[in-house]
Protein backbone atom coordinates (compact mmCIF):
# COMPACT_ATOMS: atom_id res chain seq x y z
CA UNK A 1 29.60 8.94 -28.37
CA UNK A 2 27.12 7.18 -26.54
CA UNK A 3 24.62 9.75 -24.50
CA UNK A 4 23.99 9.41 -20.77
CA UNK A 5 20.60 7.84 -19.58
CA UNK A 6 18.48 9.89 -17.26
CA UNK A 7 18.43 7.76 -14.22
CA UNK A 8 14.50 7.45 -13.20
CA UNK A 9 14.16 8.94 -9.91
CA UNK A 10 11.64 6.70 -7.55
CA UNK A 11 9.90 8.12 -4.04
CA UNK A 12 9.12 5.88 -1.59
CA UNK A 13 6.55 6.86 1.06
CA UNK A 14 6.86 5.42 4.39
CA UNK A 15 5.75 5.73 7.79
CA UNK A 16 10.08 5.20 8.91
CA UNK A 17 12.91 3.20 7.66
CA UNK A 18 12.40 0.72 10.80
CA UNK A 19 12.69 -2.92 10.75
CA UNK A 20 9.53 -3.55 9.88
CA UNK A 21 8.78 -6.31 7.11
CA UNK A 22 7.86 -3.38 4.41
CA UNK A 23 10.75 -1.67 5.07
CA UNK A 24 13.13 -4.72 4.78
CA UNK A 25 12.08 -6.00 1.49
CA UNK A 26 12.16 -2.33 0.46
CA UNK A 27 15.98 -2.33 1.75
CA UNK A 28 16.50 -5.55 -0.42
CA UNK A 29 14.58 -3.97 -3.18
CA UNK A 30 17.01 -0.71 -2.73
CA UNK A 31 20.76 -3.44 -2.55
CA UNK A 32 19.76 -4.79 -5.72
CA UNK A 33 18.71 -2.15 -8.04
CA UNK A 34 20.76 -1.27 -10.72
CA UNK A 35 22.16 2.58 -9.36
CA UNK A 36 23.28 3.43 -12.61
CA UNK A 37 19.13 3.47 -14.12
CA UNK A 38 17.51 3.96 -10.63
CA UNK A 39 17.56 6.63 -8.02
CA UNK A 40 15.85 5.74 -4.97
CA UNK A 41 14.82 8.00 -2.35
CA UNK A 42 12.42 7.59 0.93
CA UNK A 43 10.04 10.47 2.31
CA UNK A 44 9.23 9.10 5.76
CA UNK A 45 7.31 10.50 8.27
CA UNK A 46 9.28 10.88 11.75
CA UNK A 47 12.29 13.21 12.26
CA UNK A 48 13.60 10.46 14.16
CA UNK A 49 16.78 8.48 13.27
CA UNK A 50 15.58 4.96 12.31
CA UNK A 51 17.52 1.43 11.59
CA UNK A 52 17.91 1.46 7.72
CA UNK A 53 18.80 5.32 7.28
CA UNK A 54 22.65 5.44 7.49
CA UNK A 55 22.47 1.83 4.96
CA UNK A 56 19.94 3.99 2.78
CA UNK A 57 22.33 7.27 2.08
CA UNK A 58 25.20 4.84 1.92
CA UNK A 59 23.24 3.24 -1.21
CA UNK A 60 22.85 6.83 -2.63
CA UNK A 61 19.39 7.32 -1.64
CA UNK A 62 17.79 10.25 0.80
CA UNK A 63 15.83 10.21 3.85
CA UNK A 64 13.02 13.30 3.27
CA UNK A 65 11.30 13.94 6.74
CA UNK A 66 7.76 15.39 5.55
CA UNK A 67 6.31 16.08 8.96
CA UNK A 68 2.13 16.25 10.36
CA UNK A 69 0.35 13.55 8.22
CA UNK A 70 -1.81 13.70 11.10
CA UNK A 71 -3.03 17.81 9.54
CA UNK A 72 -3.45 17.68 5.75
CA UNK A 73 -2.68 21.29 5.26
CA UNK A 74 0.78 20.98 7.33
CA UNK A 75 1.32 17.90 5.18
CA UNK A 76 0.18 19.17 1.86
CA UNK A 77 2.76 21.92 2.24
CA UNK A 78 5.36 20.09 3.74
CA UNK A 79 5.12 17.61 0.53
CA UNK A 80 5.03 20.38 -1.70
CA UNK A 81 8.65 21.71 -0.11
CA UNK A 82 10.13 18.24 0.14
CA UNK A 83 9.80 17.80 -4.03
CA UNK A 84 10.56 21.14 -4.67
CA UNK A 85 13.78 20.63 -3.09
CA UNK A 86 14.78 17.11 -4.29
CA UNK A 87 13.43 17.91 -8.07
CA UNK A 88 11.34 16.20 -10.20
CA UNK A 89 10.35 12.03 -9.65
CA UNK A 90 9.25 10.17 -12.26
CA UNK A 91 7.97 7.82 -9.54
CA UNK A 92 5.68 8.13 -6.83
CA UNK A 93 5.59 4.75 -4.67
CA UNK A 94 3.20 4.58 -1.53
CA UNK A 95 3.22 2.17 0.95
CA UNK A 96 0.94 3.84 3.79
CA UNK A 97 -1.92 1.89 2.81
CA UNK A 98 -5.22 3.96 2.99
CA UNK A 99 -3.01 7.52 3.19
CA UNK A 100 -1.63 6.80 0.16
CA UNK A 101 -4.96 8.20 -0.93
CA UNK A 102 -4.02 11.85 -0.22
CA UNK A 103 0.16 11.25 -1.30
CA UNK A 104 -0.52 10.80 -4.33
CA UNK A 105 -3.31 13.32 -4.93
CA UNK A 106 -0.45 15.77 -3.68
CA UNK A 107 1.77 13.26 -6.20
CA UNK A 108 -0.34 13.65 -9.07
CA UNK A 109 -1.08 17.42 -8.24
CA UNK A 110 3.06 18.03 -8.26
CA UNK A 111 3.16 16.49 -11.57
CA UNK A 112 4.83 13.33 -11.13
CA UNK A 113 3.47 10.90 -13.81
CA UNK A 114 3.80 7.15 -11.90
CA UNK A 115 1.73 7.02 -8.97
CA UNK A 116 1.75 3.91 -7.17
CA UNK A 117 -0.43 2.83 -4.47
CA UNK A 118 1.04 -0.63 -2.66
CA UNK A 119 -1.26 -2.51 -0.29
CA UNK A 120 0.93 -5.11 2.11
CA UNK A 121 -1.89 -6.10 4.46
CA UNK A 122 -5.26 -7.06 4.71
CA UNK A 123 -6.78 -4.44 7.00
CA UNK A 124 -10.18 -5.68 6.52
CA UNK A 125 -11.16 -7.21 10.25
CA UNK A 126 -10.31 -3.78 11.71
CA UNK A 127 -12.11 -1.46 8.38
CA UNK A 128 -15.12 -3.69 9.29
CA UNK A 129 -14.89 -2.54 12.58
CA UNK A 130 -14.25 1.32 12.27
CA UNK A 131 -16.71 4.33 13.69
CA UNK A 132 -18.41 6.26 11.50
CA UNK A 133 -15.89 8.81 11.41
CA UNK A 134 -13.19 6.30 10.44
CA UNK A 135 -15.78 4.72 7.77
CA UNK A 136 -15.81 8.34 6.21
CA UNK A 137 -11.89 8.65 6.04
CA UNK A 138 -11.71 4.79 4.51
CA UNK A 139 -13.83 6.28 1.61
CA UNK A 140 -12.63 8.91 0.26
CA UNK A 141 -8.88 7.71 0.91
CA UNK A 142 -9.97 4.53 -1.78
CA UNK A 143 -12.18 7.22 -3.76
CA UNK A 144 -8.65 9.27 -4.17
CA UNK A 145 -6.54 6.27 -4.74
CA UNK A 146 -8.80 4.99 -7.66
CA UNK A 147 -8.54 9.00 -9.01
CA UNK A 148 -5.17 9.53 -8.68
CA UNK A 149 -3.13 6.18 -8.23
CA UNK A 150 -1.67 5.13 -11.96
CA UNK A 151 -0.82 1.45 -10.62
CA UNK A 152 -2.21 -0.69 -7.52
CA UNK A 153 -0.10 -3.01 -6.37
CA UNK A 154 -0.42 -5.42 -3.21
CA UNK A 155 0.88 -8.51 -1.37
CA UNK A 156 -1.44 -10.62 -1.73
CA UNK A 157 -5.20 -11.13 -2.87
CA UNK A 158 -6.28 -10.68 1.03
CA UNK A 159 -4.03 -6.90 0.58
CA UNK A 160 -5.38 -6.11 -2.48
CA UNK A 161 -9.50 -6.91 -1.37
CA UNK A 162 -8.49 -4.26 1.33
CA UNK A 163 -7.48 -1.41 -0.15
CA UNK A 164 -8.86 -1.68 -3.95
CA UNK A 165 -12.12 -3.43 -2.88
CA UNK A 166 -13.19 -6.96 -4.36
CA UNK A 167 -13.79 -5.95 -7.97
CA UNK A 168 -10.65 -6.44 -8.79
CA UNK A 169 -10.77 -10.26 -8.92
CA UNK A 170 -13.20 -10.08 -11.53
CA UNK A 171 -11.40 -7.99 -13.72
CA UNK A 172 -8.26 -10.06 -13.25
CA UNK A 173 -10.15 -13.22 -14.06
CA UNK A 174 -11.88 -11.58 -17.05
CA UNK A 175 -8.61 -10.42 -18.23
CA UNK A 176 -7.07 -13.87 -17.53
CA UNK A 177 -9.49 -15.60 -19.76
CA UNK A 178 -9.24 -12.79 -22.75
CA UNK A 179 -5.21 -12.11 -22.51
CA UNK A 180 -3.88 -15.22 -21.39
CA UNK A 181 -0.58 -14.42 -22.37
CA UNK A 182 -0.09 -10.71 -21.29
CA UNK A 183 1.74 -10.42 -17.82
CA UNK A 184 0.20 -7.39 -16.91
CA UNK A 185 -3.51 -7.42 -16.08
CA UNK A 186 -5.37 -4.08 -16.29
CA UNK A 187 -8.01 -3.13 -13.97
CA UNK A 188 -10.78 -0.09 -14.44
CA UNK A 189 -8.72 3.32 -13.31
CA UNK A 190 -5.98 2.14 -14.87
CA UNK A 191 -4.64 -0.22 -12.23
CA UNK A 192 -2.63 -2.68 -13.01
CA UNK A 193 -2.36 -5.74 -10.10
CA UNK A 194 0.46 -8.17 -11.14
CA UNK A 195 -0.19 -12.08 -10.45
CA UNK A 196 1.68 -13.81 -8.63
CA UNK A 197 2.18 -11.27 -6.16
CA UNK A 198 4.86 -8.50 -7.04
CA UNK A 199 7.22 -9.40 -3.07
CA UNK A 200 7.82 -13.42 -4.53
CA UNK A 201 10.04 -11.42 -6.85
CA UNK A 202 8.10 -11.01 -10.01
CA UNK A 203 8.13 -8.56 -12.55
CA UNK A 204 6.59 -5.56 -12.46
CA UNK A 205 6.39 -3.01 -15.51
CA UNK A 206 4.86 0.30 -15.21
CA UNK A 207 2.62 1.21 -18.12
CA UNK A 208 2.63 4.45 -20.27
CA UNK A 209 0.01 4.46 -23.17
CA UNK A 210 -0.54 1.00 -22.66
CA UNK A 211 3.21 -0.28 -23.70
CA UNK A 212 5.57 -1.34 -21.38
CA UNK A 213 7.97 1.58 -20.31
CA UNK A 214 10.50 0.48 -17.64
CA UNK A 215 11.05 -1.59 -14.94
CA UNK A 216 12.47 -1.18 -11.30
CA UNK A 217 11.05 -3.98 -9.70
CA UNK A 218 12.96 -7.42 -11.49
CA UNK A 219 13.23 -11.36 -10.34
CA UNK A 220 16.80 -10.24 -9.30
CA UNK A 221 15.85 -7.32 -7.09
CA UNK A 222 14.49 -9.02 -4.16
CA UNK A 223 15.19 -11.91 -2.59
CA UNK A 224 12.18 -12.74 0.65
């Protein structure tokens, strides 16, 4: 007799399941996984009802309030409950830009092995801008995300400049020129950035040990 696959549980992190353009394409993202291999759940940060919920828990997935990003310790602790309650994620996939600094230090801290930070804009006109005390945030949000992300991912090159800093284009070109034929592209930290951009519907594998490991993201999941 065949045994039963464990399906891999994934975490999304957003702000709310609004209609914004993240949260569509995650919606597509969530129609066209394979439910069978792939649990998908979303820990958003409002109590409030929002657009996509009812379609979300009528996919299978959960909305997880987690309250007071705004007061780390509230947060931190508020994190902590949320996972202890759902149970263990094998996935950790943040999409609030320069917070997802601090998620997935609590990520990595809870023990869940994927930790993926996702940049979707290029915040860089209003960075450039920021006070001092906004500067000081910026840089230890990046210094966490290149400590305790497993996988940077982003929109564009514009997205990825923003939140993983320019060095990242050399590495990719470096890597271009020495693994032509590779489809994943490692970066220092162990990053990975996938080229073309991961939303035109690419592949995406997530890397144990260096091998391929499994997939959630496919050319069939989303269609923008």
């Amino acid at each position: 007799m065949k045994r039963a696959t464990r399906r891999i549980r994934i975490l999304h992190i957003v702000g709310g399941m609004g209609r914004g353009g993240v949260e569509t394409w995650l919606m597509h993202v969530l129609r066209h996984a394979d439910r069978e291999r792939f649990q998908m759940d979303f820990l958003v940060h409002t109590a409030q009802p929002c657009p996509y919920d009812e379609e979300v828990r009528a996919l299978g997935g959960n909305i997880i309030p987690c309250l007071d990003p705004a007061r780390p310790w509230s947060y931190a602790r508020n994190f902590r409950r949320a996972l202890a309650a759902q149970g263990r994620y094998d996935i950790v996939h943040s999409h609030v830009h320069n917070y997802s600094g601090y998620v997935l230090r609590l990520a990595r801290r809870a023990g869940v092995p994927v930790r993926i930070a996702h940049s979707h804009l290029d915040s860089t006109p209003g960075d450039a801008a920021a006070n001092a005390r906004r500067r000081l945030y910026l840089a230890l949000a990046r210094r966490w995300i290149r400590r305790h992300a497993t996988t940077g991912l982003a929109a564009s090159g514009k997205a990825a400049d923003a939140l993983f800093g320019p060095a990242w284009r050399r590495e990719v070109n470096n890597a271009e020129a020495t693994h032509a034929q590779e489809d994943t592209i490692r970066l220092p930290g162990a990053f990975l950035i996938r080229s073309p951009v991961m939303e035109a519907g690419e592949r995406v594998f997530f890397e144990r040990c260096g091998k391929p490991a499994f997939s959630y993201l496919s050319d069939n999941s989303a269609h923008v």
